[in-house]
Protein backbone atom coordinates (compact mmCIF):
# COMPACT_ATOMS: atom_id res chain seq x y z
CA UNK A 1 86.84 -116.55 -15.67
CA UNK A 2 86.00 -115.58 -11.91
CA UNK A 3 83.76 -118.29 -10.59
CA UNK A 4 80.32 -115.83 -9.29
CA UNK A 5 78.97 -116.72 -6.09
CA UNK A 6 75.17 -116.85 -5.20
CA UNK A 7 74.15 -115.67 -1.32
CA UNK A 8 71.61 -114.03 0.50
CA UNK A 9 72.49 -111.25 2.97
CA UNK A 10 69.67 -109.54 5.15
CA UNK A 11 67.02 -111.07 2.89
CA UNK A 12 68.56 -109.34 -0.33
CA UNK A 13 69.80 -112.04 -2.94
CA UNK A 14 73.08 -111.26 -4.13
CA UNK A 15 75.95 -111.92 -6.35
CA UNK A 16 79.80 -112.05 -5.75
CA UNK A 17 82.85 -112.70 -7.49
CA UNK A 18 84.39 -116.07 -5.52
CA UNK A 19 86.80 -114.70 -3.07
CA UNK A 20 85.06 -111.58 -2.04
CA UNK A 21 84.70 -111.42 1.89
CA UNK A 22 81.12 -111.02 3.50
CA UNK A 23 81.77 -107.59 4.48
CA UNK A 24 82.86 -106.84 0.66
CA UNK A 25 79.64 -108.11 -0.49
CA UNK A 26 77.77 -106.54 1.93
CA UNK A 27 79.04 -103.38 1.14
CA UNK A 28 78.13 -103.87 -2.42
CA UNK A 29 74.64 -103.61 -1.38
CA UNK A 30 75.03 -100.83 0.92
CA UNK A 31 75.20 -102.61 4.01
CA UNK A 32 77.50 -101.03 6.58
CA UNK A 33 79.15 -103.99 8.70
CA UNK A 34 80.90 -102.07 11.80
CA UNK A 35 84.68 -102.44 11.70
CA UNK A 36 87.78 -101.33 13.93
CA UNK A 37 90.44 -103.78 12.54
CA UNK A 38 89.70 -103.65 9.13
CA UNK A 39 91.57 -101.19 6.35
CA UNK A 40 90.91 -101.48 2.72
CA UNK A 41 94.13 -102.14 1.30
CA UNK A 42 96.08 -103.62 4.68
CA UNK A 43 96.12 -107.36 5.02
CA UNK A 44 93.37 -108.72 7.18
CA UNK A 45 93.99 -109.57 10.74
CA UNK A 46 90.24 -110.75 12.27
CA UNK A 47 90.93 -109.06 16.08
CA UNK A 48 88.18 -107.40 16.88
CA UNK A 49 85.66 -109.07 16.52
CA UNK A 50 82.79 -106.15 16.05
CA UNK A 51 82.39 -107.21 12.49
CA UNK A 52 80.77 -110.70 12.83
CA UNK A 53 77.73 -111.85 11.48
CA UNK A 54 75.11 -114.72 11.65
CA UNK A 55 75.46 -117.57 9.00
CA UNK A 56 72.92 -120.06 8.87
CA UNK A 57 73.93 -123.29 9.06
CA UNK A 58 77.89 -122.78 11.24
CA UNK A 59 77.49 -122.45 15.16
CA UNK A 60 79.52 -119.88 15.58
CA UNK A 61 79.19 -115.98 14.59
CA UNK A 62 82.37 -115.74 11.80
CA UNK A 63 84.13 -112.60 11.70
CA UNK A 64 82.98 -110.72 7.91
CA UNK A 65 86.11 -109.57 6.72
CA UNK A 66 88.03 -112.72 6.59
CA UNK A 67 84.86 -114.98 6.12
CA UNK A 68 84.95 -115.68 1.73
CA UNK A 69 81.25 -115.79 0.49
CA UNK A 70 79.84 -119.77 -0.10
CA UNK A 71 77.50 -120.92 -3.16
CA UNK A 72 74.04 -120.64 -0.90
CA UNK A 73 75.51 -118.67 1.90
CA UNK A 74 72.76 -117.06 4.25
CA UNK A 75 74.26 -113.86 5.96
CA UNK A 76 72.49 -111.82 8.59
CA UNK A 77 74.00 -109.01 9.87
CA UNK A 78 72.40 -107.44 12.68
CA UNK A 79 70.71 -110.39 13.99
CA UNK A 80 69.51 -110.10 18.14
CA UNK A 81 72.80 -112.78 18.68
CA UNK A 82 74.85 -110.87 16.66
CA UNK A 83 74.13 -107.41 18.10
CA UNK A 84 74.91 -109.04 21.79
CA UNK A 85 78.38 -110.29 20.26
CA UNK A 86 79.03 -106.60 19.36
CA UNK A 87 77.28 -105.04 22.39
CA UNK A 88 79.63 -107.74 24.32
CA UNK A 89 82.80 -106.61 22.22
CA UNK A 90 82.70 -103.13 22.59
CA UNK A 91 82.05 -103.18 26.71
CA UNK A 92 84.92 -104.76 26.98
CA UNK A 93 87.16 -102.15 25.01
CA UNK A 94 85.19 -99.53 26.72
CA UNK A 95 86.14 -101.05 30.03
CA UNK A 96 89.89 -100.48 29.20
CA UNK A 97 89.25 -97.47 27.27
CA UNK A 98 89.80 -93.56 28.14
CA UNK A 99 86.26 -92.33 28.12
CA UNK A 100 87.26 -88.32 27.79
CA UNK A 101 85.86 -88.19 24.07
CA UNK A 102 85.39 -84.24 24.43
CA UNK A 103 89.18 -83.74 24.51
CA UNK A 104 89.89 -86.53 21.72
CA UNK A 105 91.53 -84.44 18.98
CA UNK A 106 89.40 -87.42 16.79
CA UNK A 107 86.23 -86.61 18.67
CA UNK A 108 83.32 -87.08 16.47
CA UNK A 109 85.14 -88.73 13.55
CA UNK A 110 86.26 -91.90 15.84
CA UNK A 111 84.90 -95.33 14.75
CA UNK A 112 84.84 -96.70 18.52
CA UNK A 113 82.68 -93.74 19.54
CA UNK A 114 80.36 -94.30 16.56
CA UNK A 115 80.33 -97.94 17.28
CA UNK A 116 79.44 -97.13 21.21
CA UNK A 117 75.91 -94.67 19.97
CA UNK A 118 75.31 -97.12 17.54
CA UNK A 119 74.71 -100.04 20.18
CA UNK A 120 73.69 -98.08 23.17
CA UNK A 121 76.65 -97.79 25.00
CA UNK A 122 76.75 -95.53 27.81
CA UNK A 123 79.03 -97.64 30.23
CA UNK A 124 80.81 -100.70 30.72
CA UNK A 125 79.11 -103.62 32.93
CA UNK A 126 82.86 -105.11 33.09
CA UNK A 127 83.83 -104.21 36.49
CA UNK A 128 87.90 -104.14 37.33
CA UNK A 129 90.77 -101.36 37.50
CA UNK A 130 91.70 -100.20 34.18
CA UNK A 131 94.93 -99.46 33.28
CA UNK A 132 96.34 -96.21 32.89
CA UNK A 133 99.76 -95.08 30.69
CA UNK A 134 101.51 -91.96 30.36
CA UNK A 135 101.45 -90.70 27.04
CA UNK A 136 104.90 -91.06 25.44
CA UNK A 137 106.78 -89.42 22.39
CA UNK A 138 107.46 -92.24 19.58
CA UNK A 139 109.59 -90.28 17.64
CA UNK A 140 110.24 -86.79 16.47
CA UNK A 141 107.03 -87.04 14.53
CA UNK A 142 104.63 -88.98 16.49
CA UNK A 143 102.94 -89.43 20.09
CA UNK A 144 101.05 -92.29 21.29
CA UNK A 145 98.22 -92.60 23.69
CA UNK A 146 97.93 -96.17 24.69
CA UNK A 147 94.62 -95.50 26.71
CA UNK A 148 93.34 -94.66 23.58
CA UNK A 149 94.35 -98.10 21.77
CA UNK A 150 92.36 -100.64 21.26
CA UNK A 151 95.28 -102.95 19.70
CA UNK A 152 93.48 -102.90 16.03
CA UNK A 153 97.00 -103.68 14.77
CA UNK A 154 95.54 -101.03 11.26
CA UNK A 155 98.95 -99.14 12.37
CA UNK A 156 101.25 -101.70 12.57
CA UNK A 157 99.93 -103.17 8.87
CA UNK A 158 100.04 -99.71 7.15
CA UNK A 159 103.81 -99.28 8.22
CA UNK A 160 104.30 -102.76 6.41
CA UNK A 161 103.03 -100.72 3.28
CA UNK A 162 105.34 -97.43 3.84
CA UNK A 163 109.41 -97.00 2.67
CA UNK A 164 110.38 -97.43 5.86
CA UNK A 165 108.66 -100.36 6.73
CA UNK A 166 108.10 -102.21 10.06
CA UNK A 167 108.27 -99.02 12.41
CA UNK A 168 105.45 -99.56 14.73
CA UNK A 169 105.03 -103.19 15.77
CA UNK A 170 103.01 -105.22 18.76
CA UNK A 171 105.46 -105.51 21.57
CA UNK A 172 104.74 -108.36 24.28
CA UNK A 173 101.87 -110.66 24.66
CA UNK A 174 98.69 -110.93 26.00
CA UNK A 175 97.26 -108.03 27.92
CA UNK A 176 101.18 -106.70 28.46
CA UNK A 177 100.57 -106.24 24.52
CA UNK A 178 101.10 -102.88 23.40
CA UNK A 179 101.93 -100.58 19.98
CA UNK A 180 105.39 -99.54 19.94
CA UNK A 181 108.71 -99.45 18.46
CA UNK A 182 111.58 -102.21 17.14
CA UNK A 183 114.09 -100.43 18.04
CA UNK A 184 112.89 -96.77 19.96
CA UNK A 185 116.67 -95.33 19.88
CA UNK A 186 116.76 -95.56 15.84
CA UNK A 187 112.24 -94.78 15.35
CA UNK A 188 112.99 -91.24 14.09
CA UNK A 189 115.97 -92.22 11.32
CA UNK A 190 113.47 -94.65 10.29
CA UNK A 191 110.14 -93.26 10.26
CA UNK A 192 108.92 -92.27 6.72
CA UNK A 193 107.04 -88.96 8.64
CA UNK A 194 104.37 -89.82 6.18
CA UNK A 195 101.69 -90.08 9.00
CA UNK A 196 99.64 -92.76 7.47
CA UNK A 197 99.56 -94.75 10.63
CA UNK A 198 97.81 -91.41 12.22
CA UNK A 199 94.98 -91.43 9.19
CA UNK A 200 94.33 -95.31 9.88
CA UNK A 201 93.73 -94.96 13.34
CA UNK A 202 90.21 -95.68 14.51
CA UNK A 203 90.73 -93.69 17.20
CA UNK A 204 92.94 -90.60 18.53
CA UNK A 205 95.51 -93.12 20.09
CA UNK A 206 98.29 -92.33 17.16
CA UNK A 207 98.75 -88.32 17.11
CA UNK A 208 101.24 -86.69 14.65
CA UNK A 209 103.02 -83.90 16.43
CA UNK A 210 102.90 -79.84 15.32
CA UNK A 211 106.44 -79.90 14.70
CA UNK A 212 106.12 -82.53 11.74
């Protein structure tokens, strides 16, 4: 039998089955964590960072969707330190990030630009050059706009799930990190067309093209 975990999140006394991550159990009581990494279904990864929360009694803010509940756990979610982390976090993908939401074709269903009128974003206080790409042609099927990406890594994770696996991938390291192919001369023999990475996309980076 599933061991049940007692824990408080928000004030609200709750229960979960051991295992179940703090954003899982906060979503059982109809608290909305903000997430850009996370996909039901996809393994976890933890990048970026919007999701954590305060726990009471650990000295740093711990990411929800990879954090398992504890027996006494005390969770707050939109605490004034944990609202700076996210504030903090989303300045700096804005800083880096192509700002022309109007022409988005994901305009008004995009997570980041949710995420930016949730906290009061406006503009970026991180001051520097940002980069700029050209948009380029992954395949037959697909486009990418990498001053769209935020590097979420949902893409790369749902092609683990699809027939023909391992597709997309994170090529280089660092800030020379970027979405792209294994091997760009064979992409369109082995893309499934099944645009799955497009649906996962929090924003309008991945693009499926009219011809597919």
């Amino acid at each position: 039998m599933a061991k049940i975990i007692k824990l408080t999140i928000d004030g609200r006394e709750t229960q979960a089955v051991e295992g179940t991550t703090i954003l899982e159990a906060a979503a059982q009581l109809g608290i909305d964590i903000p997430t850009l990494c996370h996909e039901p279904g996809l393994r976890p990864a933890g990048v970026c960072r919007v999701c954590v929360v305060e726990v009471e009694g650990r000295s740093r803010l711990q990411p929800a969707c990879v954090t398992p509940v504890a027996e006494g756990m005390d969770v707050k979610t939109e605490s004034a330190a944990v609202i700076a982390a996210r504030r903090a976090v989303l300045a700096l993908i804005m800083a880096n990030h192509d700002m022309e939401c109007l022409t988005c074709p994901k305009t008004r269903q995009c997570a980041l630009q949710t995420y930016f009128y949730r906290y009061g974003l406006a503009e970026s206080n991180f001051a520097g050059e940002r980069r700029e790409y050209p948009v380029e042609i992954l395949n037959p099927w697909l486009k990418i706009d990498r001053n769209k990406c935020i590097l979420c890594t949902r893409c790369v994770r749902q092609c683990e799930h699809q027939p023909a696996e391992d597709v997309l991938a994170v090529i280089g390291r660092g800030i020379c990190a970027q979405i792209g192919v294994f091997e760009p001369e064979g992409a369109g023999l082995a893309c499934a067309t099944c645009g799955e990475c497009v649906r996962v996309c929090p924003t309008g980076a991945l693009v499926k093209l009219p011809s597919s």
